[in-house]
C-alpha atoms as a PDB file:
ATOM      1  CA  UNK A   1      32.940 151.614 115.203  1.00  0.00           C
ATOM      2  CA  UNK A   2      34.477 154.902 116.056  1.00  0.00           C
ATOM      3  CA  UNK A   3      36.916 154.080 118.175  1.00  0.00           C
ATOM      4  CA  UNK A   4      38.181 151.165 115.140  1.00  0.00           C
ATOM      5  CA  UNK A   5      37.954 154.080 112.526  1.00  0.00           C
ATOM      6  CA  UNK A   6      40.857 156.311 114.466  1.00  0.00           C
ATOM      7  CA  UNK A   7      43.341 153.526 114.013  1.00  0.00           C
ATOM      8  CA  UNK A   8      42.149 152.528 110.490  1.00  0.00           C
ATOM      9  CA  UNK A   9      44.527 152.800 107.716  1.00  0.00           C
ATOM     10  CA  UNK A  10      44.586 155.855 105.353  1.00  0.00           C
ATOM     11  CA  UNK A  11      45.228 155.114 101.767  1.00  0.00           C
ATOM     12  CA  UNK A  12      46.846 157.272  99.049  1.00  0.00           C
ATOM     13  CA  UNK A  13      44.295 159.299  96.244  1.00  0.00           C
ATOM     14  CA  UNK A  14      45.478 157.955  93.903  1.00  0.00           C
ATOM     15  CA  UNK A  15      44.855 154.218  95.023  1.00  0.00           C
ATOM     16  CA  UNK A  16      41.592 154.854  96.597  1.00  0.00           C
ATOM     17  CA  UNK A  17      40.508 156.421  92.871  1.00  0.00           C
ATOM     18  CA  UNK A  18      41.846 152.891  91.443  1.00  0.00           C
ATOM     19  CA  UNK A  19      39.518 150.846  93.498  1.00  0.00           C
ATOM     20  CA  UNK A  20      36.616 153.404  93.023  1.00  0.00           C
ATOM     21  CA  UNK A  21      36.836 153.476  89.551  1.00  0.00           C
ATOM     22  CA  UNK A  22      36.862 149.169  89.268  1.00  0.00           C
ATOM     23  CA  UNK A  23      33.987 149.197  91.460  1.00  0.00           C
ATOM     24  CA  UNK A  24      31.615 151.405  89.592  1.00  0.00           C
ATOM     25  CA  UNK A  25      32.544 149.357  86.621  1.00  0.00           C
ATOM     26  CA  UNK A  26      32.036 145.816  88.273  1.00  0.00           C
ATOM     27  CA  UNK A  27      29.354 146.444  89.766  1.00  0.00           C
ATOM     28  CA  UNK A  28      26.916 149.022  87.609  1.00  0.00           C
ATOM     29  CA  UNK A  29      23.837 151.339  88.663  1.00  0.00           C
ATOM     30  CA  UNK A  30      21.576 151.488  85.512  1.00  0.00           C
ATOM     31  CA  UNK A  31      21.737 155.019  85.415  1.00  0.00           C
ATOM     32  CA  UNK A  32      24.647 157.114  85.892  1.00  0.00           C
ATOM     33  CA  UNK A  33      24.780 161.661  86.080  1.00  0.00           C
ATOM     34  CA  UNK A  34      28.088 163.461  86.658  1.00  0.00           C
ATOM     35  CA  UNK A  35      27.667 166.656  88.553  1.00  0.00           C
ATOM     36  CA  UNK A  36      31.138 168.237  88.403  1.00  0.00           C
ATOM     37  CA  UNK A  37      32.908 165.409  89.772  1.00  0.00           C
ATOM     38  CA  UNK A  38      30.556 163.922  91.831  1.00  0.00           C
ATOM     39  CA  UNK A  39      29.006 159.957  90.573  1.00  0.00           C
ATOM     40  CA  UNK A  40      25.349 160.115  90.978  1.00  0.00           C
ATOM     41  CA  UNK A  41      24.136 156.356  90.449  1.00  0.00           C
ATOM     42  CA  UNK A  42      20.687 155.096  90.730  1.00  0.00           C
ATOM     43  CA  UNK A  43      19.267 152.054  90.180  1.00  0.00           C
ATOM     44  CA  UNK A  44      15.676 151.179  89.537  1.00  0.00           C
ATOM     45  CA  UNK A  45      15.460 147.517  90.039  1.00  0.00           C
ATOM     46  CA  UNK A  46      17.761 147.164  93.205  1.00  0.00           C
ATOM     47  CA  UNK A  47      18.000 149.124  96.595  1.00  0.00           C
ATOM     48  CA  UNK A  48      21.176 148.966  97.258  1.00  0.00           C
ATOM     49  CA  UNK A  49      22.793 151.902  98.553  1.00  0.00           C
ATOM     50  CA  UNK A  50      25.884 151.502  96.358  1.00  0.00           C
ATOM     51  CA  UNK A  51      23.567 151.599  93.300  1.00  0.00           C
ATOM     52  CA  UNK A  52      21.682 154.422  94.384  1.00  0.00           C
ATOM     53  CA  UNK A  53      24.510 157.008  96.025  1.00  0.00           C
ATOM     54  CA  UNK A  54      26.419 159.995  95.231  1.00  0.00           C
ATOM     55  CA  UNK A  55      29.928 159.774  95.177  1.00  0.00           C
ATOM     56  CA  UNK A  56      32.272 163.044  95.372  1.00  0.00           C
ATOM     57  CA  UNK A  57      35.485 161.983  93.633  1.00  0.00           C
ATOM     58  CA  UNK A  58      37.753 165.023  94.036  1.00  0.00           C
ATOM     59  CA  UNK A  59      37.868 166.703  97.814  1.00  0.00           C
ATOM     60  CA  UNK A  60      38.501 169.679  96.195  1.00  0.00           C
ATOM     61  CA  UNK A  61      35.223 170.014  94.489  1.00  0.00           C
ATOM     62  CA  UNK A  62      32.924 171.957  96.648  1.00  0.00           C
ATOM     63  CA  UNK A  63      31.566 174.655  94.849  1.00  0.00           C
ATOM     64  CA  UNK A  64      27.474 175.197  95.111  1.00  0.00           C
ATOM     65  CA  UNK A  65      27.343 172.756  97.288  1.00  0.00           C
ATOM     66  CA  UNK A  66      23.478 173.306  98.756  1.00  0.00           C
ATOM     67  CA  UNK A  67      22.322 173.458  95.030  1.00  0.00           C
ATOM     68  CA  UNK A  68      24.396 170.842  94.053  1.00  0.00           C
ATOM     69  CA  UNK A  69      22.777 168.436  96.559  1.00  0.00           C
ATOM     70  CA  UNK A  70      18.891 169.893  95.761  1.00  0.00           C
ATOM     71  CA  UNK A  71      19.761 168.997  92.162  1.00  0.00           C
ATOM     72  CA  UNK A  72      20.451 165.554  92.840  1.00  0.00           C
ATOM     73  CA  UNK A  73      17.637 165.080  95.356  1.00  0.00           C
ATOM     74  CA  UNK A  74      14.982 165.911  92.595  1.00  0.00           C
ATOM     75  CA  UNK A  75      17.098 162.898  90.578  1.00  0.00           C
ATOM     76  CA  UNK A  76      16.569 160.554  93.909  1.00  0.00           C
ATOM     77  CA  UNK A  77      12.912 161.062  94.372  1.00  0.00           C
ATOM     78  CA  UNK A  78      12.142 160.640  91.009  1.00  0.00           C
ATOM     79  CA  UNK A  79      13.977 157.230  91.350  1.00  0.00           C
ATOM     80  CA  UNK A  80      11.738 156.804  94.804  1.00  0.00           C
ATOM     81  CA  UNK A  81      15.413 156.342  96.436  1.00  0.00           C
ATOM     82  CA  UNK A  82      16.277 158.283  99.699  1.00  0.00           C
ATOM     83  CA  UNK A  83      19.501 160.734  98.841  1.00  0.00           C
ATOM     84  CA  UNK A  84      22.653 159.279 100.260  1.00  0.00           C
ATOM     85  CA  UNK A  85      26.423 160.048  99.776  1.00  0.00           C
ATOM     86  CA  UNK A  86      28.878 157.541  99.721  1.00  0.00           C
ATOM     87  CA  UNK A  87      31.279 159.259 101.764  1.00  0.00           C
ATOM     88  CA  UNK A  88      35.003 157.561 100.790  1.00  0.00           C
ATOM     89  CA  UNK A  89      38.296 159.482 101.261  1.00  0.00           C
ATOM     90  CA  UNK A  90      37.599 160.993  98.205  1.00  0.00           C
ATOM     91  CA  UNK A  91      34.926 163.061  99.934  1.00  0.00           C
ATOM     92  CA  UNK A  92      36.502 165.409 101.865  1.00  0.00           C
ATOM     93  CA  UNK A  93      36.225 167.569 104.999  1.00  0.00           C
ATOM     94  CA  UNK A  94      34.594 170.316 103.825  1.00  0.00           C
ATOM     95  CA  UNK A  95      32.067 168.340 102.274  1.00  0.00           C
ATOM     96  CA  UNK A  96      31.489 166.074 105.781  1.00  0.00           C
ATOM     97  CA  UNK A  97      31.607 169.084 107.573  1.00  0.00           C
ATOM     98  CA  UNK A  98      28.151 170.486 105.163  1.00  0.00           C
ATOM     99  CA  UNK A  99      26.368 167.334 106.095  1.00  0.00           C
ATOM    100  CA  UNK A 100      27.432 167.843 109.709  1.00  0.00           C
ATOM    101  CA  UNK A 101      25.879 171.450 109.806  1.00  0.00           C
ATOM    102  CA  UNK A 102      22.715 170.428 108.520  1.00  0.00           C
ATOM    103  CA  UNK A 103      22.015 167.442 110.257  1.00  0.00           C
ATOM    104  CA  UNK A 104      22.781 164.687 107.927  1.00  0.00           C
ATOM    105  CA  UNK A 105      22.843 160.943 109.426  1.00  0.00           C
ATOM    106  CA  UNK A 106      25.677 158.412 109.216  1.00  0.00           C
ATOM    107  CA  UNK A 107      24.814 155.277 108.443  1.00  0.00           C
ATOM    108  CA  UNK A 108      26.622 151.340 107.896  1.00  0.00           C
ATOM    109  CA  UNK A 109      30.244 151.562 107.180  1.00  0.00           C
ATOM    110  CA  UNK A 110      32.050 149.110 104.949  1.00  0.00           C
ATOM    111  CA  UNK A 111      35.806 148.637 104.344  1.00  0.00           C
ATOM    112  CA  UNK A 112      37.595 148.167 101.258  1.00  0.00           C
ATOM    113  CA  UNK A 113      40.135 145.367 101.289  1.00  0.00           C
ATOM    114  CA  UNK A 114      43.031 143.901  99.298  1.00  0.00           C
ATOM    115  CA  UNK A 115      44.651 140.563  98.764  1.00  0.00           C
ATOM    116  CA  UNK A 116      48.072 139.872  96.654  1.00  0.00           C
ATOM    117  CA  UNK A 117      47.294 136.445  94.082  1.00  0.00           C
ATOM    118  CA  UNK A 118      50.778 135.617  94.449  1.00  0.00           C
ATOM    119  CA  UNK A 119      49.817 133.368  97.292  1.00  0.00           C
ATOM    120  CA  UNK A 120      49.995 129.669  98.391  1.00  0.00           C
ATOM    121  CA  UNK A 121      46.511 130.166  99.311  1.00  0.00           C
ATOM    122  CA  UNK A 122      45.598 130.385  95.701  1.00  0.00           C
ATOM    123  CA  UNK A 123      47.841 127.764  94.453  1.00  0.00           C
ATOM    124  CA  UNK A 124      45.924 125.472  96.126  1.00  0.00           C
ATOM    125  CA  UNK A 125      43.015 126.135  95.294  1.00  0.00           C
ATOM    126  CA  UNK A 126      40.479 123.740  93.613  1.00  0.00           C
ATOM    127  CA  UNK A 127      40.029 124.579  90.094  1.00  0.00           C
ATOM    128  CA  UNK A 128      36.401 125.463  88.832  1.00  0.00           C
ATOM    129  CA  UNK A 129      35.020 126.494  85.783  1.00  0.00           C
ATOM    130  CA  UNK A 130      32.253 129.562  86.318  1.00  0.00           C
ATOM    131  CA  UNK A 131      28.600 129.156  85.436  1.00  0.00           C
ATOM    132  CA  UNK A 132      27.874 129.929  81.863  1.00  0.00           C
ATOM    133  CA  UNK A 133      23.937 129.921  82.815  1.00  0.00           C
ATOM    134  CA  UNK A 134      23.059 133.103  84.353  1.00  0.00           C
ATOM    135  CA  UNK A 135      19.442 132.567  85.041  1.00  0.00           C
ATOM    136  CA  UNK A 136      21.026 129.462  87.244  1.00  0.00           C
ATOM    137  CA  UNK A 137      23.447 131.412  89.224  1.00  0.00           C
ATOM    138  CA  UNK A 138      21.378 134.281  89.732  1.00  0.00           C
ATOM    139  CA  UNK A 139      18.513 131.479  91.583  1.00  0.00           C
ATOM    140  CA  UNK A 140      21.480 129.744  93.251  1.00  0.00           C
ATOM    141  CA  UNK A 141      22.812 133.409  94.532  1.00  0.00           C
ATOM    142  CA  UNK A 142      19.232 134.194  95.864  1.00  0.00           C
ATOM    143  CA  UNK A 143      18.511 130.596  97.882  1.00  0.00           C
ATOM    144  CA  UNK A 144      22.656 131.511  99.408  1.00  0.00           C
ATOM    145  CA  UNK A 145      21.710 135.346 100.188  1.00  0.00           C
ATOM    146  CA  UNK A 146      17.602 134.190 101.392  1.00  0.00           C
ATOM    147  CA  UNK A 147      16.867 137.426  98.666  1.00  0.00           C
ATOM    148  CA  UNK A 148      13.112 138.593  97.999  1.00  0.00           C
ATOM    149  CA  UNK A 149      12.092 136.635  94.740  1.00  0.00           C
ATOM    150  CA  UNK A 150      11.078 140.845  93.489  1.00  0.00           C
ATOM    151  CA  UNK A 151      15.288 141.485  93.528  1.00  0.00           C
ATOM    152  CA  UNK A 152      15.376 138.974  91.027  1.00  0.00           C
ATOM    153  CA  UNK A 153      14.970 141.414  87.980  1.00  0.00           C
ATOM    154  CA  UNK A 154      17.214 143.685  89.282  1.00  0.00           C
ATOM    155  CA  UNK A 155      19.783 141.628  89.917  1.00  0.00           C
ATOM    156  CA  UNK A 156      19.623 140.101  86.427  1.00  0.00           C
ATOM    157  CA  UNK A 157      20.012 143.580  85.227  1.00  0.00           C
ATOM    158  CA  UNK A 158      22.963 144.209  87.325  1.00  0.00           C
ATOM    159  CA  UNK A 159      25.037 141.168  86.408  1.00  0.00           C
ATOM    160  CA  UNK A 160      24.014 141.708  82.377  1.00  0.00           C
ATOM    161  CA  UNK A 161      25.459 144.751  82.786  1.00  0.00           C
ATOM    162  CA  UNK A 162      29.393 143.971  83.754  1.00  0.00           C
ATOM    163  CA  UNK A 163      31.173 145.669  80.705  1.00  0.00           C
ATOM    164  CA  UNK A 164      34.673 143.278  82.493  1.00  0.00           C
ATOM    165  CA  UNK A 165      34.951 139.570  81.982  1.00  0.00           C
ATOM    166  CA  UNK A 166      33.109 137.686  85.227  1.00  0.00           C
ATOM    167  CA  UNK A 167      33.026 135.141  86.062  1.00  0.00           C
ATOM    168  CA  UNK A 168      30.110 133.338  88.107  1.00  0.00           C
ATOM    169  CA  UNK A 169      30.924 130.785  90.656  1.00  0.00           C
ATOM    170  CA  UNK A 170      28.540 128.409  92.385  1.00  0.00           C
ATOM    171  CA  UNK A 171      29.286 125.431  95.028  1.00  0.00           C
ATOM    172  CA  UNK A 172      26.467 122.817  94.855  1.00  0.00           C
ATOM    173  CA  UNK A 173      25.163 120.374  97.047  1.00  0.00           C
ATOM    174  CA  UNK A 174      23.396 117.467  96.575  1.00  0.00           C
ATOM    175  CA  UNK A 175      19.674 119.249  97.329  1.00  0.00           C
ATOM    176  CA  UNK A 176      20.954 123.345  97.511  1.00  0.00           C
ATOM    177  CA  UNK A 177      23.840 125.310  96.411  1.00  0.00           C
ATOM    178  CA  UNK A 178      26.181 126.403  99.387  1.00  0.00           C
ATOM    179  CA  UNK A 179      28.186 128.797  98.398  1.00  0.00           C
ATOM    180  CA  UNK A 180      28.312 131.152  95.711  1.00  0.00           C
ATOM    181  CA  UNK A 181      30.639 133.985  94.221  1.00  0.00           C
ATOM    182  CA  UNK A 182      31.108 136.698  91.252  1.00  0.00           C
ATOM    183  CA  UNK A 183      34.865 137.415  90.546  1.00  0.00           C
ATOM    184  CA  UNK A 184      34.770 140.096  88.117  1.00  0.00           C
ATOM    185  CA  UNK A 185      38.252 140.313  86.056  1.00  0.00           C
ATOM    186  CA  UNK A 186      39.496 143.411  84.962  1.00  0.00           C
ATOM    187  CA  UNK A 187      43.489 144.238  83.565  1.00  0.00           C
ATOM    188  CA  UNK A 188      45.671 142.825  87.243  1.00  0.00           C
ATOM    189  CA  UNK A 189      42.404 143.811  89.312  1.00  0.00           C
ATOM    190  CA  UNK A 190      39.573 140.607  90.347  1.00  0.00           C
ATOM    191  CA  UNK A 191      37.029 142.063  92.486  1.00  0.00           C
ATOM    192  CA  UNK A 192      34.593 139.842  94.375  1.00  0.00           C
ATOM    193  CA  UNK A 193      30.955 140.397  94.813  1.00  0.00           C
ATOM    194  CA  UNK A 194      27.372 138.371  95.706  1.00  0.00           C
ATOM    195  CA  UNK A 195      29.902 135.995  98.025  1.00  0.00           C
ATOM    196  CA  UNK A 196      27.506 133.860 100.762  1.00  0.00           C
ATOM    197  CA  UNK A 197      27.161 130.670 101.558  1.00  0.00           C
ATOM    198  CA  UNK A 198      24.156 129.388 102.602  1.00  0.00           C
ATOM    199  CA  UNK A 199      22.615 129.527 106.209  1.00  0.00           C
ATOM    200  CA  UNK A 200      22.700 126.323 106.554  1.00  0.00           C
ATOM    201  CA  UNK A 201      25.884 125.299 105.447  1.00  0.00           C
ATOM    202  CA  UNK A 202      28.151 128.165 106.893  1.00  0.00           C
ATOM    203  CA  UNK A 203      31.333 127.138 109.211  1.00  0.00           C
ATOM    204  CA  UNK A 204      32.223 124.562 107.017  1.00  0.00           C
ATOM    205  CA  UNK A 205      34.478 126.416 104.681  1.00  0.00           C
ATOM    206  CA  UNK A 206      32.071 126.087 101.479  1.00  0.00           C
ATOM    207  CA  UNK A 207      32.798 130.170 101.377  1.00  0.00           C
ATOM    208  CA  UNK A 208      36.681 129.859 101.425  1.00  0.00           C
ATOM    209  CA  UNK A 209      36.788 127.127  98.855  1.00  0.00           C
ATOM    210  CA  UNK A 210      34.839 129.023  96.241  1.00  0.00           C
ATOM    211  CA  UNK A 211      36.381 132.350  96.934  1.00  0.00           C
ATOM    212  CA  UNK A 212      39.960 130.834  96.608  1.00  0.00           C
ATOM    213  CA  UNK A 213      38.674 129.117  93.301  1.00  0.00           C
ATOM    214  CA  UNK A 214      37.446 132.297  92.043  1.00  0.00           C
ATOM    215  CA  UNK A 215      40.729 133.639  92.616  1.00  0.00           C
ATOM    216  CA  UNK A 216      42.736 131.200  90.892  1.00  0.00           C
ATOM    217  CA  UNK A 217      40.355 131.694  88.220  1.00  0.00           C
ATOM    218  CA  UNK A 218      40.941 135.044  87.772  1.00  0.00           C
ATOM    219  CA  UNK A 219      44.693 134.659  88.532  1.00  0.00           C
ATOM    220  CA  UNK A 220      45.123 132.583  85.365  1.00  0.00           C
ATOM    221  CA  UNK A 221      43.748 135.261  83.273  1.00  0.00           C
ATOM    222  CA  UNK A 222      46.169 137.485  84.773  1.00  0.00           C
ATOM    223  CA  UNK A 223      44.896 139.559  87.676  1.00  0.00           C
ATOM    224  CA  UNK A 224      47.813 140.137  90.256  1.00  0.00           C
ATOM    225  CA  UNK A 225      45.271 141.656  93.037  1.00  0.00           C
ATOM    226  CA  UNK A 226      41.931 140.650  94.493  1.00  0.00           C
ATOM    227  CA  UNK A 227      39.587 143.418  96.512  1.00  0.00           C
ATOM    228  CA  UNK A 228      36.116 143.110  97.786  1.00  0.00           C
ATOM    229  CA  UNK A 229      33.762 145.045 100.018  1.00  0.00           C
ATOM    230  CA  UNK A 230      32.424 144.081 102.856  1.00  0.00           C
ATOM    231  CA  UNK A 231      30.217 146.048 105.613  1.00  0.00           C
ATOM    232  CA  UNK A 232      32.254 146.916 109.127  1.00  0.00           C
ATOM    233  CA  UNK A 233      29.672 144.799 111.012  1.00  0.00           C
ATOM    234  CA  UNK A 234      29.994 141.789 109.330  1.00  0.00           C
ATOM    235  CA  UNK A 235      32.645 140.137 111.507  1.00  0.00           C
ATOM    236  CA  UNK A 236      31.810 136.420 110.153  1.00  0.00           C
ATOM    237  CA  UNK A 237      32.760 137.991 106.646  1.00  0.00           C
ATOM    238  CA  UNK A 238      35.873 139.952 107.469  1.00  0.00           C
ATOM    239  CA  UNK A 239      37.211 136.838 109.547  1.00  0.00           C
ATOM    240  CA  UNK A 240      36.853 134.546 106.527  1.00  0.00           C
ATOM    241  CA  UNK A 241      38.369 137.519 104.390  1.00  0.00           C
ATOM    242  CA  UNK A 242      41.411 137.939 106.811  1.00  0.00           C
ATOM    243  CA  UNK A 243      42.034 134.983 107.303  1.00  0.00           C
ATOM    244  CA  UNK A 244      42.621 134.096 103.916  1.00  0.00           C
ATOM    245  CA  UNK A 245      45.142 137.363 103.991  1.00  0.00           C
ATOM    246  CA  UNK A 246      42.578 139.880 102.886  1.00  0.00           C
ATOM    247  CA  UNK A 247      44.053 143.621 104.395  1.00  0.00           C
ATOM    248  CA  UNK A 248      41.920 146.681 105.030  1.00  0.00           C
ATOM    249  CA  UNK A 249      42.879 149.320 102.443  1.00  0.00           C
ATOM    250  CA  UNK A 250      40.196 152.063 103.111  1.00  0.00           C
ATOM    251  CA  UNK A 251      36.526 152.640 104.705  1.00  0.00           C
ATOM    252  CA  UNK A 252      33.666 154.463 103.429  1.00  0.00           C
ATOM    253  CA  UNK A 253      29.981 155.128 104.756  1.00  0.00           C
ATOM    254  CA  UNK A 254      26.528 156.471 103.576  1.00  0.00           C
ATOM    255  CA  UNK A 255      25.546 159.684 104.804  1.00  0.00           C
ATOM    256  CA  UNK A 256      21.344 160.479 104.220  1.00  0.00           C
ATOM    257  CA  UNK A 257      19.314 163.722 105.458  1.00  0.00           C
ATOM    258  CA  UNK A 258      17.948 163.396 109.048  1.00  0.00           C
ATOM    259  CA  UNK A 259      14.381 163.242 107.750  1.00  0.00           C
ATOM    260  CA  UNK A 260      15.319 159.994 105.375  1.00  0.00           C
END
C-alpha cells in the first residue's frame, strides 16, 4: 500500500473539496458538529467509519489542535464510536504529523475515483427504472452485501436521509437479487454507493450491468461525471471500476488513537 501511495495521483483543492462536499451530502451521518473547519459526523445506527469521522477541510486550520481533538473525543464516546480522522488531502501535514507524534494508528485506505458519462460504455447500457420501494431495496442490498439484519435501521435512516435525487437500483433473479446499486444525482455529479453483487453470482457481470444502468440513469437527468469510493484492498472492485474507465482521482485513510 505504501509503495502504490508514492506514485498515486495528487489532485487540486479545489477538486478534492468538490468531491468532499457531494459525498457528505450523498451519503449523510445523522449528526453533524463543525469545529472550525473540521466535519465531525457521527452516526448512531451505522458503524461505518465514514459516518462516524472527523474530517479537517482546510490544511491550514491547525490551531488548538490537542483540545480540539479532546473536544471531539467526548462527542465520540458519547456516540460509543472510537475517534477517527478521515485523513484526505484536505488534512494536511501538520495535522498528520500531530497524530504521528502521539502515536495515532493508520488504518484501511480507500481511493476516490472518476468516470466521464460521455462514454460508449453508457450508451449502451440497458435502461432501468430505480426502485420506488425502499423497504425492498434496502432487503435486496442486505442479502447482496450478507449485512447483520441490526444494520437494517440504520441503513434505512441513511438512505431517508439523501437531501439529492437517488436513485435505487436492483438486478433480480429468479430466487435472489444479484446485484444492486444507489446512484445518487446531484447538478453534473452521480455518485455511486451500496454497489455488490451477490456472492454467489459475482464474475458474471451482474455488477457492471447495473452500474452502467445507473449511469445512464443519471446521465439522462444530466450528470456529466460519475465518482464512487472504494477501499484500496478491494482489487475485485477497482478492476470492475477500471475497467469500465473509472480513474483514481485522490486517496484518503482513517487515522484512530493507538489505544482504539
Amino acid at each position: 500500500m505504501k509503495e502504490e501511495a508514492l506514485t498515486a495521483p495528487v489532485a487540486d483543492l479545489a477538486t478534492v473539496r468538490r468531491y468532499e462536499a457531494a459525498g457528505f451530502r450523498a451519503w449523510p451521518a445523522s449528526a453533524v458538529h463543525y469545529d472550525g473547519t473540521w466535519l465531525v459526523r457521527l452516526t448512531a445506527g451505522h458503524p461505518a467509519k465514514r459516518l462516524n469521522s472527523i474530517n479537517p477541510l482546510d490544511p491550514g486550520d491547525v490551531r488548538d489542535l490537542a483540545g480540539r481533538i479532546a473536544r471531539a473525543g467526548r462527542r465520540f464516546k458519547a456516540y460509543g464510536r472510537p475517534m477517527t480522522f478521515r485523513m484526505s488531502p484536505l488534512s494536511g501535514a501538520v495535522l498528520s504529523r500531530h497524530l504521528d507524534d502521539a502515536g495515532w494508528s493508520t488504518l484501511s485506505e480507500s481511493l476516490v475515483m472518476g468516470f466521464d458519462l460521455d462514454n460508449a460504455a453508457v450508451d449502451g447500457a440497458m435502461d432501468h427504472i430505480p426502485m420506488k420501494d425502499m423497504g425492498r431495496f434496502i432487503g435486496a442490498a442486505m442479502t447482496t452485501q450478507d449485512l447483520d439484519a441490526a444494520l437494517r435501521p440504520g441503513l434505512s435512516e441513511i438512505i431517508g436521509a439523501i437531501q439529492p435525487e437517488a436513485g435505487l437500483f436492483v438486478l433480480e433473479g429468479e430466487d435472489y437479487p444479484l446485484a444492486t446499486a444507489i446512484c445518487v444525482h446531484e447538478g453534473e455529479l452521480a455518485g455511486l454507493f451500496e454497489v455488490a453483487t451477490d456472492a454467489r453470482e459475482r464474475g458474471k457481470g451482474y455488477g457492471r450491468r447495473v452500474i452502467l444502468s445507473a449511469l445512464k440513469w443519471a446521465r439522462l437527468r444530466g450528470a456529466t461525471r460519475a465518482w464512487l469510493q472504494v477501499e484500496a484492498d478491494n482489487a475485485a472492485g477497482r478492476r470492475l471500476y477500471e475497467s469500465i474507465g473509472f480513474r483514481e482521482i485522490y486517496r484518503y485513510h482513517y487515522r484512530r488513537p493507538a489505544e482504539s
